[in-house]
Protein backbone atom coordinates (compact mmCIF):
# COMPACT_ATOMS: atom_id res chain seq x y z
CA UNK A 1 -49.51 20.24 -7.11
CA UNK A 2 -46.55 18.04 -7.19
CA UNK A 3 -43.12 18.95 -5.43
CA UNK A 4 -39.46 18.59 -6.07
CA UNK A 5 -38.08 17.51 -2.47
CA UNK A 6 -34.81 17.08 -1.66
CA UNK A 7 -33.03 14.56 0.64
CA UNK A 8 -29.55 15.40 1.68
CA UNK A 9 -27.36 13.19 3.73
CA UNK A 10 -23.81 12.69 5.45
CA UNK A 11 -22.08 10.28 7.79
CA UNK A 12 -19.93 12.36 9.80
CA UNK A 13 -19.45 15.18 11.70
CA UNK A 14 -16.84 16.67 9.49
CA UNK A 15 -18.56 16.52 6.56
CA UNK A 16 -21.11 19.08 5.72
CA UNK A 17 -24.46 19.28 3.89
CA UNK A 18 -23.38 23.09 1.63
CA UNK A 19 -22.86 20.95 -1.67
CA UNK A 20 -25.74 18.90 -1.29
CA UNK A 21 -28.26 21.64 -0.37
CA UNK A 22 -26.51 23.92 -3.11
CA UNK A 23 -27.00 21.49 -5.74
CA UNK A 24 -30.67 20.50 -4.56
CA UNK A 25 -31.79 24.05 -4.69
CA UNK A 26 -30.20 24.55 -7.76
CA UNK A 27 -32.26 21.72 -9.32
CA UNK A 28 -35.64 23.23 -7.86
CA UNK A 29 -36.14 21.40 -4.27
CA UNK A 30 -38.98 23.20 -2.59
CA UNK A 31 -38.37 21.08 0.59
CA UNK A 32 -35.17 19.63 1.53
CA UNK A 33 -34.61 16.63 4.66
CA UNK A 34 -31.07 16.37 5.54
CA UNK A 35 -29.47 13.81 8.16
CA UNK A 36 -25.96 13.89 9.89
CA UNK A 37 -26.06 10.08 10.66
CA UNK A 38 -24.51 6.75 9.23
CA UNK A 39 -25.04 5.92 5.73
CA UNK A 40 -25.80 1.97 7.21
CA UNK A 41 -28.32 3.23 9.62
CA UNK A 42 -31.81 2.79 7.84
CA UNK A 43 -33.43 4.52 10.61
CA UNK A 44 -32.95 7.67 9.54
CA UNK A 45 -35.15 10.45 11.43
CA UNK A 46 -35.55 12.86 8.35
CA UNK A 47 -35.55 10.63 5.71
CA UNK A 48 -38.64 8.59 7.19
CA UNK A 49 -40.44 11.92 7.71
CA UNK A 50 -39.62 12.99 4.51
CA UNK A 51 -41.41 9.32 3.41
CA UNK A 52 -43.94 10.22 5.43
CA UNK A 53 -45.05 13.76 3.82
CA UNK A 54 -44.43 12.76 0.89
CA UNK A 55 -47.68 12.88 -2.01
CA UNK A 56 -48.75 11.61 -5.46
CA UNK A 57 -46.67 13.08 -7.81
CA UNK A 58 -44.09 14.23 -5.79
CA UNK A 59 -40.12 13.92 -7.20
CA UNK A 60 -37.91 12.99 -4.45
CA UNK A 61 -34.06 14.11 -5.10
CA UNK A 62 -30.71 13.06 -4.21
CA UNK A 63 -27.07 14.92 -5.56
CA UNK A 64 -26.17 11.44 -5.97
CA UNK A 65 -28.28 8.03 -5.25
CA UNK A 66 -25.47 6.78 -2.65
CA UNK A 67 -26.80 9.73 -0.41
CA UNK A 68 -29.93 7.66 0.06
CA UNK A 69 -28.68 4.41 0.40
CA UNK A 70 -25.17 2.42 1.04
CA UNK A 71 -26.69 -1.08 0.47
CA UNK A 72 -28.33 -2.07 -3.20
CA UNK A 73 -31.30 -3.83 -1.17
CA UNK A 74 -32.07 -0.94 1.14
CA UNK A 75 -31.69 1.82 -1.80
CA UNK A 76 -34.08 -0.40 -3.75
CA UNK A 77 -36.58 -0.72 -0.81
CA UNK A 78 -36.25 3.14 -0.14
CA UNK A 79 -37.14 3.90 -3.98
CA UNK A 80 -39.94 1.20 -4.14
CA UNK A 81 -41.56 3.37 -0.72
CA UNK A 82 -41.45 6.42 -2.76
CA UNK A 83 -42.78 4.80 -6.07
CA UNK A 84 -45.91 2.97 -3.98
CA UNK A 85 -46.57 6.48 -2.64
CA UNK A 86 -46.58 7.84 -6.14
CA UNK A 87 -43.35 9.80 -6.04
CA UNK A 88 -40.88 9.49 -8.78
CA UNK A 89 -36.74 9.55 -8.23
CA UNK A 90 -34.68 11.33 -9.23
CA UNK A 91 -30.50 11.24 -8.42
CA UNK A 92 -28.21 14.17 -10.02
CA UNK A 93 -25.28 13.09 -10.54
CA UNK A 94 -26.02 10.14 -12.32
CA UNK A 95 -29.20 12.03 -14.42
CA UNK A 96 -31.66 9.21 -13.18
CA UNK A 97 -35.52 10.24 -13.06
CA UNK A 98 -37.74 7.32 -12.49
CA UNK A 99 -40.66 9.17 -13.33
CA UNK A 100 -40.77 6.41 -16.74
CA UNK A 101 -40.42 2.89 -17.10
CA UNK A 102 -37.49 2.88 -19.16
CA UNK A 103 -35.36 5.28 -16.55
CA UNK A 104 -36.73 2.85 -14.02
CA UNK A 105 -34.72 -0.18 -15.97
CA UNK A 106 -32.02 2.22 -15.70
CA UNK A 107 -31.85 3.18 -12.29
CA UNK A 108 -31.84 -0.88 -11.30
CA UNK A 109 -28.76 -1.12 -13.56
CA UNK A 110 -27.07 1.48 -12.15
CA UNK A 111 -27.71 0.33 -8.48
CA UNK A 112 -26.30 -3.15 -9.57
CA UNK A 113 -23.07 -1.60 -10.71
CA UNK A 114 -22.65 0.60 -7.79
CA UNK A 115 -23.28 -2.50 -4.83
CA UNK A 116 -21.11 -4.47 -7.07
CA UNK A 117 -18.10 -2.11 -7.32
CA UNK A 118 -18.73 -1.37 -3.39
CA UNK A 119 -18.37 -5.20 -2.87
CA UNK A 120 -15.29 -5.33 -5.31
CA UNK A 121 -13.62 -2.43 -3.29
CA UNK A 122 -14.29 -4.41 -0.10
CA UNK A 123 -13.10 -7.54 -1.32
CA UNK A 124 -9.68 -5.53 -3.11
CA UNK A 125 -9.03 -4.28 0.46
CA UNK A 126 -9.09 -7.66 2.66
CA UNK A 127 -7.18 -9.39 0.17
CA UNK A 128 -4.59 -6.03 -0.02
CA UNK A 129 -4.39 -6.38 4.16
CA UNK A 130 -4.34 -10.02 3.99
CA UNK A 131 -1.08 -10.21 1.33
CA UNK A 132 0.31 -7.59 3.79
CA UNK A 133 -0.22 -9.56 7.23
CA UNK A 134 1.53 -12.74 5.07
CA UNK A 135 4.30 -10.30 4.70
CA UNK A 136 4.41 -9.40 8.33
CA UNK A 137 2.84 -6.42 8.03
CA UNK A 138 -0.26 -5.48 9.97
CA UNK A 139 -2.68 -2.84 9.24
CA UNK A 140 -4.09 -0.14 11.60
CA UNK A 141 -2.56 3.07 12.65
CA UNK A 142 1.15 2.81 13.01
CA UNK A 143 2.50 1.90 16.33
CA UNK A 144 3.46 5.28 18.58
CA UNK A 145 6.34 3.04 20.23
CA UNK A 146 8.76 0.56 18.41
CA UNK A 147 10.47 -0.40 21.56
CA UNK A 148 9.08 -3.64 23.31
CA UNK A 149 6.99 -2.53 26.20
CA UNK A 150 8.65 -2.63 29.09
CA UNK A 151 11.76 -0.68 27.65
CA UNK A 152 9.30 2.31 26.98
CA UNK A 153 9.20 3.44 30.69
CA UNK A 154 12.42 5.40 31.06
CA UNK A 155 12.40 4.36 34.92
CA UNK A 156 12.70 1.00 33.63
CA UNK A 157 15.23 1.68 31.22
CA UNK A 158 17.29 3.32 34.13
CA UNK A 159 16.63 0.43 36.32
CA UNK A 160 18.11 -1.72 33.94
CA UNK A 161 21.27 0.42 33.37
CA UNK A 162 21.68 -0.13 37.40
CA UNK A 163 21.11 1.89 40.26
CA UNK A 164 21.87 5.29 40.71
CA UNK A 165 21.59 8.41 43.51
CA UNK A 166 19.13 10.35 40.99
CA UNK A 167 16.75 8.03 39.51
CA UNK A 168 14.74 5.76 41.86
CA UNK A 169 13.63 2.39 40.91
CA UNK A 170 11.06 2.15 38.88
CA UNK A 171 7.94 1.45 40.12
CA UNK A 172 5.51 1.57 37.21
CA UNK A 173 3.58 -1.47 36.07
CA UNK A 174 4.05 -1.96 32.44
C-alpha cells in the first residue's frame, strides 16, 4: 500500500511549519517530516529519514518544491533519490506530480525557471548595491551614529569644549 508523505520545511526560527502541515494534510499526507534548518543545508535530519522510509509507490509531497530544495542541482538530486526508490513527486503549489513521464518533463522545466529567476534576483541585487556604493552609498543596516567616532563619547566632546569643575577628562578609549 502506497503512501502520501509529506515533507515540510523552514529556515528560521520565526517562521513556522502551520501552513505547510495544514496544506499537506489537506492534500492526504499520512506521514509528514518537517525540519527547522537552512534551506542550503543538504543535511537535513528529517528529510534523509524521510528518504530512508520511504517505499515503492510512495508519493512524496511538498506545499511548494522550493521547500525541498534552494539549489536546481540538489532539488534534482533529491527527486532522482525518491524516483530510484520508486516514489513519485509531487509539489502543490505548482500542481507537479511526477508520477508520469510527461509531468516529469515538466517538473525539470519548472526547476530551470525557478534556479534561473533565483540567480537573476541575485545578480539584480549586487548590481542594485554596486550602482549604490558608486554613488557613495553603502549597504547594511544604517549606521546608529553619524558623528565621527571619537566625537560620540560625550566625555570627549566635553574635553574638547575645555576643562571644567563637573566633567572630568575623558578617559575612554575610542
Amino acid at each position: 500500500m502506497s503512501l502520501i508523505i509529506g515533507y515540510a520545511h523552514i529556515s528560521t526560527d520565526d517562521q513556522t511549519l502551520d501552513a505547510q502541515l495544514d496544506a499537506l494534510r489537506a492534500a492526504g499526507a499520512e506521514r509528514i517530516f518537517a525540519d527547522r534548518i537552512t534551506g542550503t543545508a543538504r543535511a537535513r535530519p528529517e528529510l534523509d529519514r524521510m528518504l530512508d522510509q520511504l517505499r515503492d509507490g510512495d508519493v512524496v509531497t511538498v506545499t511548494k518544491y522550493d521547500r525541498l530544495s534552494r539549489s536546481l542541482k540538489d532539488l534534482l538530486e533529491i527527486v532522482e533519490a525518491i524516483w530510484e526508490r520508486g516514489g513519485g513527486f509531487r509539489s502543490l503549489a505548482e500542481d507537479i506530480d511526477t508520477t508520469t513521464s510527461a509531468e516529469r518533463f515538466v517538473f525539470h522545466v519548472f526547476a530551470s525557471i525557478a534556479q534561473f529567476e533565483r540567480e537573476r534576483i541575485s545578480e539584480r541585487t549586487k548590481e542594485g548595491l554596486e550602482a549604490a556604493r558608486r554613488r557613495g552609498r553603502i549597504g547594511g543596516r544604517p549606521l546608529r551614529f553619524r558623528l565621527p567616532r571619537r566625537s560620540r563619547c560625550a566625555g570627549c566632546a566635553m574635553m574638547k569644549a575645555g576643562p571644567s569643575r563637573r566633567s572630568p577628562a575623558c578617559s575612554r578609549s575610542v
